[in-house]
Structure formats: C-alpha cells, structure tokens
N, C-alpha and C. Protein backbone atom coordinates (compact mmCIF):
# COMPACT_ATOMS: atom_id res chain seq x y z
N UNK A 1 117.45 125.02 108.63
CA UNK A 1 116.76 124.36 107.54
C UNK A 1 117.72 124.06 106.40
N UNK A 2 118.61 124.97 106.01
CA UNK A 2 119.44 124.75 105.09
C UNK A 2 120.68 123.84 105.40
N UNK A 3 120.57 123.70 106.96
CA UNK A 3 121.77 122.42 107.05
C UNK A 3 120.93 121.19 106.39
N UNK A 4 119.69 120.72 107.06
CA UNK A 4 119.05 119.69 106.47
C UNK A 4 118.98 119.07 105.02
N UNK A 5 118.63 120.33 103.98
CA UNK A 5 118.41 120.16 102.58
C UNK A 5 120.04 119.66 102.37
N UNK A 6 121.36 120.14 102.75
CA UNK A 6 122.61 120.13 103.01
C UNK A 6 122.83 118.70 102.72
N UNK A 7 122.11 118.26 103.89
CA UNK A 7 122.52 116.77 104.60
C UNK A 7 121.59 115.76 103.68
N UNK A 8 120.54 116.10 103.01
CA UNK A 8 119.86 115.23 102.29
C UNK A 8 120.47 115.21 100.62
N UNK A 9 120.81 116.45 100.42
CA UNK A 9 121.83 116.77 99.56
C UNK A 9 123.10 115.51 99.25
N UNK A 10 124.04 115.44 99.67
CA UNK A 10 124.80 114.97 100.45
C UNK A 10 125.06 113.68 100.76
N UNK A 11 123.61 112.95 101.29
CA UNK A 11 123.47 111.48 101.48
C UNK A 11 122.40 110.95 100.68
N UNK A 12 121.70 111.45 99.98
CA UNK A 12 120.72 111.03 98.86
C UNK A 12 120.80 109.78 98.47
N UNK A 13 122.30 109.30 98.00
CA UNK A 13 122.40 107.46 97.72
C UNK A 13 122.41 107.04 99.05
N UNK A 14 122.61 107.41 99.65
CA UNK A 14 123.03 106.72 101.58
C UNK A 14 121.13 106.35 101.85
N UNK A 15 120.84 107.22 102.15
CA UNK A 15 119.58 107.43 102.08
C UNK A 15 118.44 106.28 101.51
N UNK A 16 118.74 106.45 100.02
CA UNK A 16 117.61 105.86 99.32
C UNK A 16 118.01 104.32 99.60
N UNK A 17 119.43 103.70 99.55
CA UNK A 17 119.93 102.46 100.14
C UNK A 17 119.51 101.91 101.32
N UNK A 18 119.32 103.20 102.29
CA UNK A 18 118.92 102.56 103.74
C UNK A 18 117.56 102.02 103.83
N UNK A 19 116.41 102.87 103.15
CA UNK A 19 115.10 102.76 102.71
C UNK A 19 114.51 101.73 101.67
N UNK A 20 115.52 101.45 101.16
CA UNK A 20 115.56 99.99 100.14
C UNK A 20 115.79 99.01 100.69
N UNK A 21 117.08 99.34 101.65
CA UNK A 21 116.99 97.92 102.46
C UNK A 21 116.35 97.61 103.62
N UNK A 22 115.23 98.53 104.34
CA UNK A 22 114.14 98.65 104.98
C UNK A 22 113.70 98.20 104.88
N UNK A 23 112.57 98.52 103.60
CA UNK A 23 111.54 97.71 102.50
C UNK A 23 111.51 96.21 102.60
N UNK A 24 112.89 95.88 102.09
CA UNK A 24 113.50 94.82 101.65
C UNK A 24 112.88 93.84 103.13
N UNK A 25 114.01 94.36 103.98
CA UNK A 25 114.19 93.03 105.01
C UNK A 25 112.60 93.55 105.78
N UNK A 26 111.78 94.54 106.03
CA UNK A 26 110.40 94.31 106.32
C UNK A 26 109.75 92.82 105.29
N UNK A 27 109.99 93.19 104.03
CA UNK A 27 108.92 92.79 103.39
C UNK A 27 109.40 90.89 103.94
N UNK A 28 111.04 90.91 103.49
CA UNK A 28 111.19 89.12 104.27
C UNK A 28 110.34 88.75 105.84
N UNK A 29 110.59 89.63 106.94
CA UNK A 29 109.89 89.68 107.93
C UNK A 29 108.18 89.34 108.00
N UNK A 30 107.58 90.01 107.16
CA UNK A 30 105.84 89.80 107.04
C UNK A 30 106.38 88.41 106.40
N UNK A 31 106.73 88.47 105.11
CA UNK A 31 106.38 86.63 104.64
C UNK A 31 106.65 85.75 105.45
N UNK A 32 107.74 86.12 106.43
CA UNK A 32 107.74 84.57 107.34
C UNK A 32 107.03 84.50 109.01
N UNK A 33 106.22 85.73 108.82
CA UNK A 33 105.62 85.82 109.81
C UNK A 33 104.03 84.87 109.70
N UNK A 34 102.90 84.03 110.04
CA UNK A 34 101.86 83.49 109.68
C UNK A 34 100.85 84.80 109.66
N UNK A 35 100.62 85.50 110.78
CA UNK A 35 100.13 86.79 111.05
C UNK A 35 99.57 87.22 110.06
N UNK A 36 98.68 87.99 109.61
CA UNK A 36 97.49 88.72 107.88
C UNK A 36 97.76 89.75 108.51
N UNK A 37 98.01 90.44 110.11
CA UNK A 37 97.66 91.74 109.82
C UNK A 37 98.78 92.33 109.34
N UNK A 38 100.44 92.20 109.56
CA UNK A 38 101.45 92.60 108.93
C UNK A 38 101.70 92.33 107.43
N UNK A 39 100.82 91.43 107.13
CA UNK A 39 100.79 91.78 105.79
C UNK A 39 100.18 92.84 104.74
N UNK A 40 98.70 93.00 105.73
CA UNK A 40 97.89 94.18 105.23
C UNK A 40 98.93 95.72 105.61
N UNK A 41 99.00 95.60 106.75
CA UNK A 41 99.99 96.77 106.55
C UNK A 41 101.07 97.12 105.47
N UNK A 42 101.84 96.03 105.67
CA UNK A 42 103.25 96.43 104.71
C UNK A 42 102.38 96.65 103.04
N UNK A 43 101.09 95.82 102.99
CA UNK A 43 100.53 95.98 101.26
C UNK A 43 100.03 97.53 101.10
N UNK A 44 99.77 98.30 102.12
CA UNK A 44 99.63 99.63 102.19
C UNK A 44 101.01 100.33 102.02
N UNK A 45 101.66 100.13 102.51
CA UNK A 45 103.37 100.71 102.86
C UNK A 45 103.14 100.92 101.09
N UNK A 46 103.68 99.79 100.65
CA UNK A 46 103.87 99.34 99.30
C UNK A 46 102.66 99.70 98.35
N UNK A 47 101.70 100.29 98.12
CA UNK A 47 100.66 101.20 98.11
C UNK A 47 100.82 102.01 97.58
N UNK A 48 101.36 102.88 98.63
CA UNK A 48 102.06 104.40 98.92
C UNK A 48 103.03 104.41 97.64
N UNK A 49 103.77 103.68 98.40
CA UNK A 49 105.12 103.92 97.43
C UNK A 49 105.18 103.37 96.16
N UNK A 50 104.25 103.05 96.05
CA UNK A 50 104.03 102.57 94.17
C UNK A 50 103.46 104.05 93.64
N UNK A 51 102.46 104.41 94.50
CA UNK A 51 102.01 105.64 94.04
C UNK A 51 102.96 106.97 93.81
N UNK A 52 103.91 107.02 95.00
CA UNK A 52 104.68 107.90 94.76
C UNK A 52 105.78 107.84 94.22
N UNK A 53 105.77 106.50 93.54
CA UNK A 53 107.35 106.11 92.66
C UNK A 53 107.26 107.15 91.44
N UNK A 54 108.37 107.30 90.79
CA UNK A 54 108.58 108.08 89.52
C UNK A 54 108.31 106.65 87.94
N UNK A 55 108.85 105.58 88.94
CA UNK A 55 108.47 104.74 87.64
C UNK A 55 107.75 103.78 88.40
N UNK A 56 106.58 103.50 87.47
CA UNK A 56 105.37 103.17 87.88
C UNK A 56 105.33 102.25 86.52
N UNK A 57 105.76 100.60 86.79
CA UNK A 57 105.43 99.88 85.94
C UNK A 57 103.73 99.36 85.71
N UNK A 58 102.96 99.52 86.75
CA UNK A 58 101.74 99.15 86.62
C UNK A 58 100.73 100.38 85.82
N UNK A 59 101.12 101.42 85.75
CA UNK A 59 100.45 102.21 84.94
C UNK A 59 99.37 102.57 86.13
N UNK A 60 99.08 102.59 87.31
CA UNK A 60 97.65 103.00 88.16
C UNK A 60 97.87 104.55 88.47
N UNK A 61 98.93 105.36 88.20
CA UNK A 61 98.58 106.73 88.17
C UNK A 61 98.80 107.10 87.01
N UNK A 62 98.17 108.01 86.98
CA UNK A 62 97.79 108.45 85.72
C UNK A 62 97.56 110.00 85.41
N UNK A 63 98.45 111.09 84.95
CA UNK A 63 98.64 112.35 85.46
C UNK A 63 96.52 112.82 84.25
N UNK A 64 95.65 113.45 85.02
CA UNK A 64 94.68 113.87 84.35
C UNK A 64 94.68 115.25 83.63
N UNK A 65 94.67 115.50 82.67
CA UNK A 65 94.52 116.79 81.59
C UNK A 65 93.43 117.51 82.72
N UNK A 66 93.96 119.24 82.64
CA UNK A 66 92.57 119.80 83.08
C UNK A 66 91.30 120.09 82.07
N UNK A 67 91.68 120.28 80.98
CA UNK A 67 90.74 120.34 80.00
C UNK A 67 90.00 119.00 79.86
N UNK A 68 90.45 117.92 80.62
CA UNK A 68 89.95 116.65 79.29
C UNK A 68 88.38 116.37 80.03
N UNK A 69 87.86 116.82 81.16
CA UNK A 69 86.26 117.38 81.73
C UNK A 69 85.21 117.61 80.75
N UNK A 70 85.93 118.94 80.40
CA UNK A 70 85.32 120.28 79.96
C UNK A 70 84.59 120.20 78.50
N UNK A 71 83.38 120.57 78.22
CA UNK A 71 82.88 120.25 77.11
C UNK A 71 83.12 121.45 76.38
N UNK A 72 83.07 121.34 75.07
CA UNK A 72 83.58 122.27 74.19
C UNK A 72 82.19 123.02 73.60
C-alpha cells in the first residue's frame, strides 16, 4: 500500500496531465460524434467532476453549517 501512495506521490503532475488530457480529447470525440447518448454520458463524467473539483466556478456545492437546521 505504501508503494502506491509512493507512486501517486511521485507522479501527481504526470497523473493529473494524463486525466486532463483524457477529458480533453473524450470531450473532442463526443462533439464530433452525431450520437446524444455519448454526450449524456460524458455530461455526467463532467458532473462528477465539477462536483468534486476544489474550484468550483459555478458555485452548485455548497459546504452546509450543521447548526444552520436547528432552531434556537
């Protein structure tokens, strides 16, 4: 296990580059495809990963207070 964390360690820019340019040449692939269902897919892909981005220009997550429920 600790070789892994090692190796992610390690290649982290390698990594996030390969997955960017994944993204990338998928997302050219669906646009020049006519096909809707590869598009619905990849708009899920891209979904995800808006949600789990750290910067989130659209503002749709939104961290919730535990108190902000609770009546006083």
């Amino acid at each position: 296990m600790n070789a892994v964390i090692e190796f992610f360690q390690a290649h982290w820019d390698e990594l996030c580059a390969a997955f960017t340019a994944l993204i990338s040449f998928c997302t050219i692939v669906v646009k020049l495809t006519p096909s809707q269902k590869d598009d619905a897919v990849l708009a899920k892909v891209i979904k995800v990963l808006d949600y789990l981005s750290i910067v989130n220009p659209k503002g749709t997550r939104v961290v919730k207070d535990a108190d902000a429920g609770k009546k006083k």
